[in-house]
C-alpha atoms as a PDB file:
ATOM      1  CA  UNK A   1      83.963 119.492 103.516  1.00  0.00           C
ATOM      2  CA  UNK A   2      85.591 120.624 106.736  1.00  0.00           C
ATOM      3  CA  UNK A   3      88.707 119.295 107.745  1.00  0.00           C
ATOM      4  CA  UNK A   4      90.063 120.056 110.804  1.00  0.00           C
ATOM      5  CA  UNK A   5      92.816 117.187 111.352  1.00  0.00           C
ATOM      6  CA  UNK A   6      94.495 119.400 108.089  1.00  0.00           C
ATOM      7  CA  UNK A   7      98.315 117.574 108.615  1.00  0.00           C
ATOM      8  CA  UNK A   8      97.032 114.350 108.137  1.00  0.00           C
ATOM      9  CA  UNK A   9      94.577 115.481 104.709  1.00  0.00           C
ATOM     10  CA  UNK A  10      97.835 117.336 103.277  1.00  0.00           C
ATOM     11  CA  UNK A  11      99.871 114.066 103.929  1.00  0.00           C
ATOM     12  CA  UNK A  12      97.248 111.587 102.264  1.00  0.00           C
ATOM     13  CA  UNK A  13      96.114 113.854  99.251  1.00  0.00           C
ATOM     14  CA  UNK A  14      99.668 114.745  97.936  1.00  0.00           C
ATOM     15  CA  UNK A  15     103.030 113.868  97.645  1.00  0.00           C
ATOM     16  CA  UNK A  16     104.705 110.311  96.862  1.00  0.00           C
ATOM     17  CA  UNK A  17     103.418 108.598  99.921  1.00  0.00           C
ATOM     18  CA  UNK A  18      99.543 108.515  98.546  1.00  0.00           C
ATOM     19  CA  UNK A  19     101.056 107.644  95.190  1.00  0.00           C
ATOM     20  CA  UNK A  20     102.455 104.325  96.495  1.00  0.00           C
ATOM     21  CA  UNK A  21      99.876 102.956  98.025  1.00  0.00           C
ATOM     22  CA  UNK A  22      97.158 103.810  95.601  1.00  0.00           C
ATOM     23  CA  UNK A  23     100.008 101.783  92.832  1.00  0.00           C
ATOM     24  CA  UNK A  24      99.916  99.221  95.595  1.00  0.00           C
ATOM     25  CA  UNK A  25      96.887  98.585  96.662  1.00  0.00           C
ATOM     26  CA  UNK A  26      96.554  95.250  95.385  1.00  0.00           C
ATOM     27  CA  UNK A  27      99.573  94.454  97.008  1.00  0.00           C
ATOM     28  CA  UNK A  28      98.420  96.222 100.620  1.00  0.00           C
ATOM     29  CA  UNK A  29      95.384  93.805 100.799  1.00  0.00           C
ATOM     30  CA  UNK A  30      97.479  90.525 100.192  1.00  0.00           C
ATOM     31  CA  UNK A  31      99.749  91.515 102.479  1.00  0.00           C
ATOM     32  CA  UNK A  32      96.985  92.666 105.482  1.00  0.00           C
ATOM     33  CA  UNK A  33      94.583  90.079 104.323  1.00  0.00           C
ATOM     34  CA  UNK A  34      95.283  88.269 108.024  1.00  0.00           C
ATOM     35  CA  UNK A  35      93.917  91.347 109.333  1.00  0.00           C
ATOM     36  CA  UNK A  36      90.905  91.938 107.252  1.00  0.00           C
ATOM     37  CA  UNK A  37      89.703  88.350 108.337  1.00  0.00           C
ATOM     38  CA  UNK A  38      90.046  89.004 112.003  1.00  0.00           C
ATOM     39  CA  UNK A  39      88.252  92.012 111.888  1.00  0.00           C
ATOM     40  CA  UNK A  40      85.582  90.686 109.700  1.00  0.00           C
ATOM     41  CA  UNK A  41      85.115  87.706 111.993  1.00  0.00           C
ATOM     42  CA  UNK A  42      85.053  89.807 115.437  1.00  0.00           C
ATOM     43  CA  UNK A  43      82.576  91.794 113.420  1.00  0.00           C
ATOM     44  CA  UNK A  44      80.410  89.396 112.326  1.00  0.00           C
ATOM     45  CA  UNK A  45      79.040  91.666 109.655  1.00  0.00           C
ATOM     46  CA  UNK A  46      75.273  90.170 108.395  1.00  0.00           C
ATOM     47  CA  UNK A  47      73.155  90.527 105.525  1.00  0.00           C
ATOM     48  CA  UNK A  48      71.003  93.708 105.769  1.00  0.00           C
ATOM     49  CA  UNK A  49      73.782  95.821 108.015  1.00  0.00           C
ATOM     50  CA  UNK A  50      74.854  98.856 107.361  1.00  0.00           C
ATOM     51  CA  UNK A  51      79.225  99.158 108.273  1.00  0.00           C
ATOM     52  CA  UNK A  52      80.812 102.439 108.521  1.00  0.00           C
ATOM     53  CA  UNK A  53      84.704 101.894 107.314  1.00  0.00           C
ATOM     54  CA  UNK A  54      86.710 104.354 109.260  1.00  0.00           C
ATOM     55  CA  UNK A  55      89.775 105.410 107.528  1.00  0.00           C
ATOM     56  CA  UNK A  56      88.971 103.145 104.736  1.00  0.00           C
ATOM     57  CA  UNK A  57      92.092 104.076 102.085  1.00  0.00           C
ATOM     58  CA  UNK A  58      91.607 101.837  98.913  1.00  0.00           C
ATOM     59  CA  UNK A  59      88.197 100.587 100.020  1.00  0.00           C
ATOM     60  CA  UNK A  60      89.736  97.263 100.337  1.00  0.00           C
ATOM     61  CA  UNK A  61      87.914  96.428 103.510  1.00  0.00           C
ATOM     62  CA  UNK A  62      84.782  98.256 102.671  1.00  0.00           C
ATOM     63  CA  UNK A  63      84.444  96.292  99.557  1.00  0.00           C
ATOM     64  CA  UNK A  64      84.575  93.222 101.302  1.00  0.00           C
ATOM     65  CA  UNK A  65      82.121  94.512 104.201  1.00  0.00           C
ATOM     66  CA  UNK A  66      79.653  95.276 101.748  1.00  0.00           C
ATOM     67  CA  UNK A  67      79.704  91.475 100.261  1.00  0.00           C
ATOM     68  CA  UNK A  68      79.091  90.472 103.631  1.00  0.00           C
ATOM     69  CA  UNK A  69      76.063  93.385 104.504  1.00  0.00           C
ATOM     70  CA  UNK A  70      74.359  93.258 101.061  1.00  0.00           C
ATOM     71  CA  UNK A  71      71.219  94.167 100.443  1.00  0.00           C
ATOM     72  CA  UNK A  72      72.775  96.390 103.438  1.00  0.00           C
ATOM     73  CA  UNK A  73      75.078  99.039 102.927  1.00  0.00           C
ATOM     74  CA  UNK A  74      78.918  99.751 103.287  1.00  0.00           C
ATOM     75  CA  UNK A  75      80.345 103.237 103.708  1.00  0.00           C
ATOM     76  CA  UNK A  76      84.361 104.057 103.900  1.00  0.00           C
ATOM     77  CA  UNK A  77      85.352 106.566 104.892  1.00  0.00           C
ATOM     78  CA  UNK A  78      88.665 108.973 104.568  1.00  0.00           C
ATOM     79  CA  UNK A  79      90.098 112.081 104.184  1.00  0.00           C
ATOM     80  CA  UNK A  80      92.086 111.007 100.951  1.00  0.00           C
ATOM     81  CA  UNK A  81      90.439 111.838  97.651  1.00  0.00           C
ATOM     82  CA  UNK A  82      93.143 109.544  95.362  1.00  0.00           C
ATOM     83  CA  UNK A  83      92.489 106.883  97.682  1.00  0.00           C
ATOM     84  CA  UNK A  84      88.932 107.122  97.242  1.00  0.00           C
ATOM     85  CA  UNK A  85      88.874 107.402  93.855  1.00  0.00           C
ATOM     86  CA  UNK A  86      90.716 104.233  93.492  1.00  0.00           C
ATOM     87  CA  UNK A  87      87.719 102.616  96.078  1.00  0.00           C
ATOM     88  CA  UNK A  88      85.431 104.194  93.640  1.00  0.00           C
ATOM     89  CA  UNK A  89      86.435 102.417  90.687  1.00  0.00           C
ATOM     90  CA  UNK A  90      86.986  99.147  92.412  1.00  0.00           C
ATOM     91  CA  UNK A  91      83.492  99.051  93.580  1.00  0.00           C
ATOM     92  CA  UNK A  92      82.254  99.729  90.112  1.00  0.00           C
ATOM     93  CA  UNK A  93      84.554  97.102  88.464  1.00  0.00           C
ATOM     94  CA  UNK A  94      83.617  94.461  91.180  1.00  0.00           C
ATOM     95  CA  UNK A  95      79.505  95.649  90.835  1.00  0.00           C
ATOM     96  CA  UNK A  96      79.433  96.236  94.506  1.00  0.00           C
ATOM     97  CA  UNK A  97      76.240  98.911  94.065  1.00  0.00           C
ATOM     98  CA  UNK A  98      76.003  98.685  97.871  1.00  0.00           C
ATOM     99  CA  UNK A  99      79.526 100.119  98.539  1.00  0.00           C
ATOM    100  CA  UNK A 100      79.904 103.916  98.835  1.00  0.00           C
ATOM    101  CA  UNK A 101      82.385 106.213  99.856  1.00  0.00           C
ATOM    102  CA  UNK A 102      82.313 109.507 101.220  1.00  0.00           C
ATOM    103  CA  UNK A 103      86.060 112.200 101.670  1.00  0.00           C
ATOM    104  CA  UNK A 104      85.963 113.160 105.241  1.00  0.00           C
ATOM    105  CA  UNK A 105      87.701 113.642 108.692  1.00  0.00           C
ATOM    106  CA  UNK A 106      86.330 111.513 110.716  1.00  0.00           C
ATOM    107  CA  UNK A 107      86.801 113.789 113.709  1.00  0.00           C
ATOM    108  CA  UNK A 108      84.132 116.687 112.478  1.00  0.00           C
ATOM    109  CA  UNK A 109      82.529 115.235 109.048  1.00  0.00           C
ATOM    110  CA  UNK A 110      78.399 115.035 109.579  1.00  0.00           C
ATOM    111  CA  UNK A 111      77.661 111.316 109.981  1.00  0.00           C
ATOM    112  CA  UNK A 112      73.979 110.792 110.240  1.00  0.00           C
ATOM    113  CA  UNK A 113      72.727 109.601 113.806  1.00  0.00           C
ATOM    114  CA  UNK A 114      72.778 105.820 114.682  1.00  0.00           C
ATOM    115  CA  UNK A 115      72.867 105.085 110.705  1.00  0.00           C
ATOM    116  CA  UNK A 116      75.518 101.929 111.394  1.00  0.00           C
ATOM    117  CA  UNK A 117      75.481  98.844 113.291  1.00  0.00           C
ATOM    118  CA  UNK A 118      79.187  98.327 113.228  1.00  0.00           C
ATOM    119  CA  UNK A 119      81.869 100.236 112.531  1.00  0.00           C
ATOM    120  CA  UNK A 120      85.426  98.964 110.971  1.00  0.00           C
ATOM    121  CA  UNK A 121      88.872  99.771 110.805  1.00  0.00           C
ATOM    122  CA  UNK A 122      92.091  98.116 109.467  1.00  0.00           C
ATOM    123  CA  UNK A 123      94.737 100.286 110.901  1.00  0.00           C
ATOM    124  CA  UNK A 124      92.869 103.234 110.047  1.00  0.00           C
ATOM    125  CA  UNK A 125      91.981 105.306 113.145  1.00  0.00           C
ATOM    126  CA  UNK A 126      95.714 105.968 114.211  1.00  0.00           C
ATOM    127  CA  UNK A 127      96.083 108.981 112.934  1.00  0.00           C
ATOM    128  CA  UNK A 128      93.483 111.305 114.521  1.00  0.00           C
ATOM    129  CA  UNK A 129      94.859 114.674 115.630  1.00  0.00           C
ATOM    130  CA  UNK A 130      92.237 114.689 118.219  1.00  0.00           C
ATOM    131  CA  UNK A 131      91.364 110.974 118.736  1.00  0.00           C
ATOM    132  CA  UNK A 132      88.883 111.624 121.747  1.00  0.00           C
ATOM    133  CA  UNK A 133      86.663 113.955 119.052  1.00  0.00           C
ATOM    134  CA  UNK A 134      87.035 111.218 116.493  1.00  0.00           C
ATOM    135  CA  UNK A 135      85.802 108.117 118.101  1.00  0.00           C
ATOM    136  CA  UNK A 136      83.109 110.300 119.901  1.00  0.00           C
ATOM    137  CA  UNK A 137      81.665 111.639 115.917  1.00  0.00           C
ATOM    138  CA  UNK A 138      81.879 107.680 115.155  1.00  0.00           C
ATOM    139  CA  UNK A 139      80.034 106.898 118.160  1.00  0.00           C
ATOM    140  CA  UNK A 140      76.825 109.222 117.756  1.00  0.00           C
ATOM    141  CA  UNK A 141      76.744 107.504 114.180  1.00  0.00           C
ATOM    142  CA  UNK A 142      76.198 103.905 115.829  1.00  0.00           C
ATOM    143  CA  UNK A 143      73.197 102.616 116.770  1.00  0.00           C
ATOM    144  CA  UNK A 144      72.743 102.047 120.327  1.00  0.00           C
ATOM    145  CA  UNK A 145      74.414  98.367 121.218  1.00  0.00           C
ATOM    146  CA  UNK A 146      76.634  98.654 117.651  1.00  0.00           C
ATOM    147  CA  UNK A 147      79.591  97.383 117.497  1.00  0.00           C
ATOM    148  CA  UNK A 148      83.424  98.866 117.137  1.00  0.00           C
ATOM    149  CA  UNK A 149      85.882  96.904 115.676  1.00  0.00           C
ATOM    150  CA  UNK A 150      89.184  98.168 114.248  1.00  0.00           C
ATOM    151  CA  UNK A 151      92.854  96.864 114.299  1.00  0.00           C
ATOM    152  CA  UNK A 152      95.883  99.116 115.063  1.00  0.00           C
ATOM    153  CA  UNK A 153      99.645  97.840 115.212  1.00  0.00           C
ATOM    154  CA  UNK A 154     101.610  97.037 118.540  1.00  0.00           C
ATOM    155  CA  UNK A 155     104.749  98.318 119.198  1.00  0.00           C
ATOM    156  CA  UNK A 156     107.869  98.439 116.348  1.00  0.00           C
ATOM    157  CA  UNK A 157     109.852  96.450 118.797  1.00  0.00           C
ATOM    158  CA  UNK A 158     106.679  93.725 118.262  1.00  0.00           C
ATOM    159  CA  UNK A 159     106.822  94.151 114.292  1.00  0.00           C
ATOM    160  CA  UNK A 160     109.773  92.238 112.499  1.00  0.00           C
ATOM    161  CA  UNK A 161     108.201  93.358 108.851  1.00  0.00           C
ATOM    162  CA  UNK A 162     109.426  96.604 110.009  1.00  0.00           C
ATOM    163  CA  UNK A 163     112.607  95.970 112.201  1.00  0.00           C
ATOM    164  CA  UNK A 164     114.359  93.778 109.861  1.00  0.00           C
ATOM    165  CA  UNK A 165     114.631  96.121 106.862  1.00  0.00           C
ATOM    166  CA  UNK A 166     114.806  99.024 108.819  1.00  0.00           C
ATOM    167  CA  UNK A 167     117.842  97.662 110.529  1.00  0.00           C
ATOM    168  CA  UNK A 168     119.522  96.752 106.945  1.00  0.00           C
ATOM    169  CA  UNK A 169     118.646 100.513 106.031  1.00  0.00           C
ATOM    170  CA  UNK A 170     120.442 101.561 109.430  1.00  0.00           C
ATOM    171  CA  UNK A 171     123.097 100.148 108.575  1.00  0.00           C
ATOM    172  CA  UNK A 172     124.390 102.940 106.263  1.00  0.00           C
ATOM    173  CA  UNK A 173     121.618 105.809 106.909  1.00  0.00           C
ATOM    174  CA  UNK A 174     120.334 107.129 109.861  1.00  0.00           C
ATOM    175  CA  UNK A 175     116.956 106.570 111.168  1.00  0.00           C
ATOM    176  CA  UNK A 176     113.574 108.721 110.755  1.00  0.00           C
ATOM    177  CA  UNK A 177     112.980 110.702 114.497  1.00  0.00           C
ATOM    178  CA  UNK A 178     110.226 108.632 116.037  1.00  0.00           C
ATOM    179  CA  UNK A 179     106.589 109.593 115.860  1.00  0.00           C
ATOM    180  CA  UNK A 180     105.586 111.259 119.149  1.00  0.00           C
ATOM    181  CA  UNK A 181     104.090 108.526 121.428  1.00  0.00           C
ATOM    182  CA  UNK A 182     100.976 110.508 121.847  1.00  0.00           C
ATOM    183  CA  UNK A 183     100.394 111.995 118.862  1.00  0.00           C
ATOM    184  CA  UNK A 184      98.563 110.657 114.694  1.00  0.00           C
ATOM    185  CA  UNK A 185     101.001 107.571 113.746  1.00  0.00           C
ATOM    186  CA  UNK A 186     101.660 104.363 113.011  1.00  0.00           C
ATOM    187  CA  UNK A 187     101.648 103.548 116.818  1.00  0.00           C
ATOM    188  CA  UNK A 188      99.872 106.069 118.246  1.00  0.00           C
ATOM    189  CA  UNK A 189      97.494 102.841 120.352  1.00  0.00           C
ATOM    190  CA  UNK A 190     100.355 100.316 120.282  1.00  0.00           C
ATOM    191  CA  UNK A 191      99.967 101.374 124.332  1.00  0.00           C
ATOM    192  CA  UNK A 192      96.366  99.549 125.545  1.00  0.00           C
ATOM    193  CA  UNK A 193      96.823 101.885 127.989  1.00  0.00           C
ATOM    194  CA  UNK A 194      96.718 105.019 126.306  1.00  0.00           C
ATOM    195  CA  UNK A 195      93.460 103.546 124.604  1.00  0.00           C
ATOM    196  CA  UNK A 196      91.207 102.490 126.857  1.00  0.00           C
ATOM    197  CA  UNK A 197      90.933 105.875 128.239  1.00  0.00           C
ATOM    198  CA  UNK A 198      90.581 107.970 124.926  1.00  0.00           C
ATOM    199  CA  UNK A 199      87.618 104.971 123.782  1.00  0.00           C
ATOM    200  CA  UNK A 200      86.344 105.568 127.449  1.00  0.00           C
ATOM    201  CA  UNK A 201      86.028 109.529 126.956  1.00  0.00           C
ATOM    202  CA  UNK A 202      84.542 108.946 123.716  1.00  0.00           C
ATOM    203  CA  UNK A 203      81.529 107.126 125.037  1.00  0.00           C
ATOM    204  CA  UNK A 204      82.570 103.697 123.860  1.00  0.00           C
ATOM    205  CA  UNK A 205      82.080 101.034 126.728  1.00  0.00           C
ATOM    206  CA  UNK A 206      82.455  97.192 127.185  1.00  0.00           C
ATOM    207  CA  UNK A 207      86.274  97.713 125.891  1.00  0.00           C
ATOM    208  CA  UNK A 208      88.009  94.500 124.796  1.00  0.00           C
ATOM    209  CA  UNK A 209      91.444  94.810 123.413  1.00  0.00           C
ATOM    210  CA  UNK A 210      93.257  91.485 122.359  1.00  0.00           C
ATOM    211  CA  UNK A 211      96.570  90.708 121.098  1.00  0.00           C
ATOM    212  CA  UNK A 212      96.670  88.978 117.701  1.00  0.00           C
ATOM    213  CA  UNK A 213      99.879  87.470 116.166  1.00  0.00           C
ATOM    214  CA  UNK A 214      99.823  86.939 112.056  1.00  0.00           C
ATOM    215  CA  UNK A 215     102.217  86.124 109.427  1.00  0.00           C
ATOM    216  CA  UNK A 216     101.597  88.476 106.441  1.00  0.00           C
ATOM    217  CA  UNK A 217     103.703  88.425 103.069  1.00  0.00           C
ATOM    218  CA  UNK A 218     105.695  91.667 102.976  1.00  0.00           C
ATOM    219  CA  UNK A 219     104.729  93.617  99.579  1.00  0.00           C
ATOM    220  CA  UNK A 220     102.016  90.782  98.936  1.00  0.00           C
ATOM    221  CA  UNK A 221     104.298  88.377  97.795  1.00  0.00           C
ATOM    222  CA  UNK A 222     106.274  88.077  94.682  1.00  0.00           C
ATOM    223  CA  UNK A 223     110.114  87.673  94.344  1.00  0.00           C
ATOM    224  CA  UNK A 224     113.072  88.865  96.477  1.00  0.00           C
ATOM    225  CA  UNK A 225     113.223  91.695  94.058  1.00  0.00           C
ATOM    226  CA  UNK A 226     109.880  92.432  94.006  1.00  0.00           C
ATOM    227  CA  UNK A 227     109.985  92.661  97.787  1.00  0.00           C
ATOM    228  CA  UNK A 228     112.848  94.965  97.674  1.00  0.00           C
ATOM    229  CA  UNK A 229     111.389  97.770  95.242  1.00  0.00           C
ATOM    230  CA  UNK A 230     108.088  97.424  97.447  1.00  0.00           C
ATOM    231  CA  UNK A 231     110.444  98.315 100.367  1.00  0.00           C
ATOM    232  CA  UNK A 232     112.225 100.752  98.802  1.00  0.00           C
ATOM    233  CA  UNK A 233     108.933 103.201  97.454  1.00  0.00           C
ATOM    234  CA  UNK A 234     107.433 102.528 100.905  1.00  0.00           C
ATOM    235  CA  UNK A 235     107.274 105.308 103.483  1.00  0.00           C
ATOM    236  CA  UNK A 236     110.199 104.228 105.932  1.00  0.00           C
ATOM    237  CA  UNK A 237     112.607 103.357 102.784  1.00  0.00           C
ATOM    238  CA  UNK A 238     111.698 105.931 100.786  1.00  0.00           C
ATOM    239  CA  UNK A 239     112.306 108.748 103.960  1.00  0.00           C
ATOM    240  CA  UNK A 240     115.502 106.988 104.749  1.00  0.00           C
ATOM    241  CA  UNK A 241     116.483 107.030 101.204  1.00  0.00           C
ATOM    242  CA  UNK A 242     115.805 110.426 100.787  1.00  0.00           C
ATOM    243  CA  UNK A 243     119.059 112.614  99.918  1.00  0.00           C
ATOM    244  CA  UNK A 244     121.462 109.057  99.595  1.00  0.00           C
ATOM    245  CA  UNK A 245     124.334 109.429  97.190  1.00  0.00           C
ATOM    246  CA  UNK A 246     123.478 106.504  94.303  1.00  0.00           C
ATOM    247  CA  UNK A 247     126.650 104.721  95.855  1.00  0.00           C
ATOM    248  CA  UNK A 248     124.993 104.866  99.439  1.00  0.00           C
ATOM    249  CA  UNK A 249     121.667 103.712  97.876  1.00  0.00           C
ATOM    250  CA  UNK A 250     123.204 100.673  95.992  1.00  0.00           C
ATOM    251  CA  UNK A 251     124.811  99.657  98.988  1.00  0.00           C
ATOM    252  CA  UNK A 252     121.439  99.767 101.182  1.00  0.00           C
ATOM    253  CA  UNK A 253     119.242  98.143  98.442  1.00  0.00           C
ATOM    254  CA  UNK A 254     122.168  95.442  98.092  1.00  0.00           C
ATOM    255  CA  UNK A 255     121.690  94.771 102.086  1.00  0.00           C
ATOM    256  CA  UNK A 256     117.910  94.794 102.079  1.00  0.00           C
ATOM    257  CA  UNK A 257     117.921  91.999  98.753  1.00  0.00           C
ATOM    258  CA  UNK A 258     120.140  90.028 101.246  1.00  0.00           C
ATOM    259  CA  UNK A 259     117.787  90.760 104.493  1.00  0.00           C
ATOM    260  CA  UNK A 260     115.164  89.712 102.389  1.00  0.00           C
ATOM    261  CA  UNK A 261     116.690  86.601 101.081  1.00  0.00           C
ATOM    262  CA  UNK A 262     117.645  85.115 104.139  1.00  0.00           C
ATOM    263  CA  UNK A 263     113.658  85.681 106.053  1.00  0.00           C
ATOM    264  CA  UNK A 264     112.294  84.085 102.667  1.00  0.00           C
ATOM    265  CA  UNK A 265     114.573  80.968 102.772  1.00  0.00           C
ATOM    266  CA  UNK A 266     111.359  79.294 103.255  1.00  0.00           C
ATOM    267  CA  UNK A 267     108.634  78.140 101.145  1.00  0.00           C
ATOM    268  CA  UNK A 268     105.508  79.238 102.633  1.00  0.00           C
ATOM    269  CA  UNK A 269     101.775  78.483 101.172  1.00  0.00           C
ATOM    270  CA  UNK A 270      99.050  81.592 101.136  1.00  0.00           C
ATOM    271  CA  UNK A 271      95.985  79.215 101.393  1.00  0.00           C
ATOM    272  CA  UNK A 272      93.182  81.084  99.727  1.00  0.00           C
ATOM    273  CA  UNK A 273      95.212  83.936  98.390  1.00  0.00           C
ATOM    274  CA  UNK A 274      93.487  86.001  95.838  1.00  0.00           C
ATOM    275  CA  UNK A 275      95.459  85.293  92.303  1.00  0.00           C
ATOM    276  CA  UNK A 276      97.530  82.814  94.794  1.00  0.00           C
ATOM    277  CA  UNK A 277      95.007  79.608  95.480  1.00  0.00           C
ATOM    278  CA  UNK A 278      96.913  77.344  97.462  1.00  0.00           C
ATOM    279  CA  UNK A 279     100.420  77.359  95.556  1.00  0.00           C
ATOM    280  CA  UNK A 280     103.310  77.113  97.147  1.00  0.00           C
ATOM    281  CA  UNK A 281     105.969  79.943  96.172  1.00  0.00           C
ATOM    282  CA  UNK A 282     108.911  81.630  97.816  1.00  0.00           C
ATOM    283  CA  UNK A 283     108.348  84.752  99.552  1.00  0.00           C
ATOM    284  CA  UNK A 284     109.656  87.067 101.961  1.00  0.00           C
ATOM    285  CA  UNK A 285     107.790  86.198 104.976  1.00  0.00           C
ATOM    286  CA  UNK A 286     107.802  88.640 108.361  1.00  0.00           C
ATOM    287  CA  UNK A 287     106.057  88.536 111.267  1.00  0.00           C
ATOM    288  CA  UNK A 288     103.263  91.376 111.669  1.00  0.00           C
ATOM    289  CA  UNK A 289     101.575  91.660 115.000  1.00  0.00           C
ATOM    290  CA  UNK A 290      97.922  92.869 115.309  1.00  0.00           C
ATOM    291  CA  UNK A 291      96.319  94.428 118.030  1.00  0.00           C
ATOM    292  CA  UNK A 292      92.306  94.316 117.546  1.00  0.00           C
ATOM    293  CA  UNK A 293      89.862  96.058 119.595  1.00  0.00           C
ATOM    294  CA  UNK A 294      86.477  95.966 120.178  1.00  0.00           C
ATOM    295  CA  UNK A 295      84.323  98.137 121.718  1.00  0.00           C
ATOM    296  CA  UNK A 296      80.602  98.757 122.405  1.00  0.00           C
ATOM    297  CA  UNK A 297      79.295 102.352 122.503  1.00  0.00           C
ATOM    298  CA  UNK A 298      76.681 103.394 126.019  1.00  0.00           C
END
């Protein structure tokens, strides 16, 4: 396997950060489920396709790709082997025989020629080193007039999931430095500008980038508490935690539980939640912001 965006493989095969989201991964699907269904529906994935899944994680999306495509196929791929392996297992547990998985960076890994008619991504794709070489590899392995689809977030100031505990964490530690604006993040396309020209360069044409608005259940749902630890073991609580005193971290977690409280004041319904149905329970409920783009390759 060659690897060339080797920061991004070291950060997703090791350490604590992997860990939590392969724990949570149940979790990370209810709470980007709102996502998942735009993309599927821009898609509009059909029996008999075969979907590429471009920094697939869990294989959340791919799995449900491939009960869209089947008898066609559904193929995620990432450069984190834990991840996978958690995919793997899913797929066999769910039966999905038409759901496969492959460890790769998507910027040099062999993809065979035109194989897909539509590639997918749920906030998967912002963390190419070189994101010109990336979408280009992706592009030579869509058939000519497939389809792009992916969904990347907007800018922090856009996100309250993230402001509002990050500003109860500020409040007694100091901030992580900001990712650079142009480099692999979190918001590395929250600027349409900065993306039409990379998907442009790439070979990708007919551009459409749209700004979608969603409410999504922070941690998946659950209680205050539940919310809190999910906070907590995430990436920006866990960085900002790093090195706190237990007093200092007491008095942060005891700040979040009330930032947390006060957003999930109301009852909110997650119609057709899996494990949820249509109950009504209290949650911590944010505002996440999606930004979905679609493109068509020349």
């Amino acid at each position: 396997m060659s690897i060339a965006n080797t920061e991004q493989a070291k950060h997703w095969n090791t350490g604590p950060g992997v860990a939590h989201w392969v724990a949570n991964q149940a979790r990370y699907d209810r709470m980007h489920a709102p996502f998942t269904a735009l993309i599927l529906a821009a898609a509009a994935l059909r029996p008999g396709g075969n979907v590429l899944d471009v920094g697939c994680g869990c294989g959340g999306t791919t799995l449900a790709a491939a009960r869209l495509v089947a008898p066609g196929q559904a193929v995620g791929l990432d450069l984190s082997g834990p991840m996978l392996a958690r995919a793997r297992a899913d797929a066999e547990a769910a039966g999905l025989a038409n759901a496969a998985f492959q460890q790769g960076d998507a910027q040099v890994e062999p993809l065979e020629a035109g194989r897909f008619d539509t590639v997918i991504s749920r906030f998967g794709v912002m963390f190419f080193a070189d994101p010109v070489a990336a979408f280009a590899n992706i592009r030579s392995a869509t058939r000519p007039g497939g389809r792009l689809v992916f969904a990347c977030w907007q800018p922090l100031a856009a996100n309250q999931w993230m402001l509002v505990p990050g500003g109860a964490l500020a409040e007694h530690l100091p901030p992580p430095a900001p990712a650079p604006a142009d480099g692999p993040g979190m918001f590395a396309f929250a600027d349409p500008d900065r993306l039409r020209p990379i998907l442009a360069a790439a070979g990708w044409r007919d551009v459409e980038i749209t700004s979608e608005h969603a409410s999504i259940l922070v941690g998946g749902g659950g209680s205050v508490d539940d919310t809190v630890e999910f906070l907590r073991t995430a990436t920006q609580g866990r960085t900002m935690l790093a090195g706190a005193d237990a007093a200092t971290a007491d008095r942060v977690l005891a700040v979040l539980g009330k930032a947390a409280e006060r957003l999930g004041e109301r009852v909110v319904a997650w119609p057709g939640g899996e494990g949820l149905g249509a109950a009504q329970r209290r949650k911590l409920q944010e505002q996440g912001v999606l930004l979905e783009n679609e493109a068509r390759p020349r």
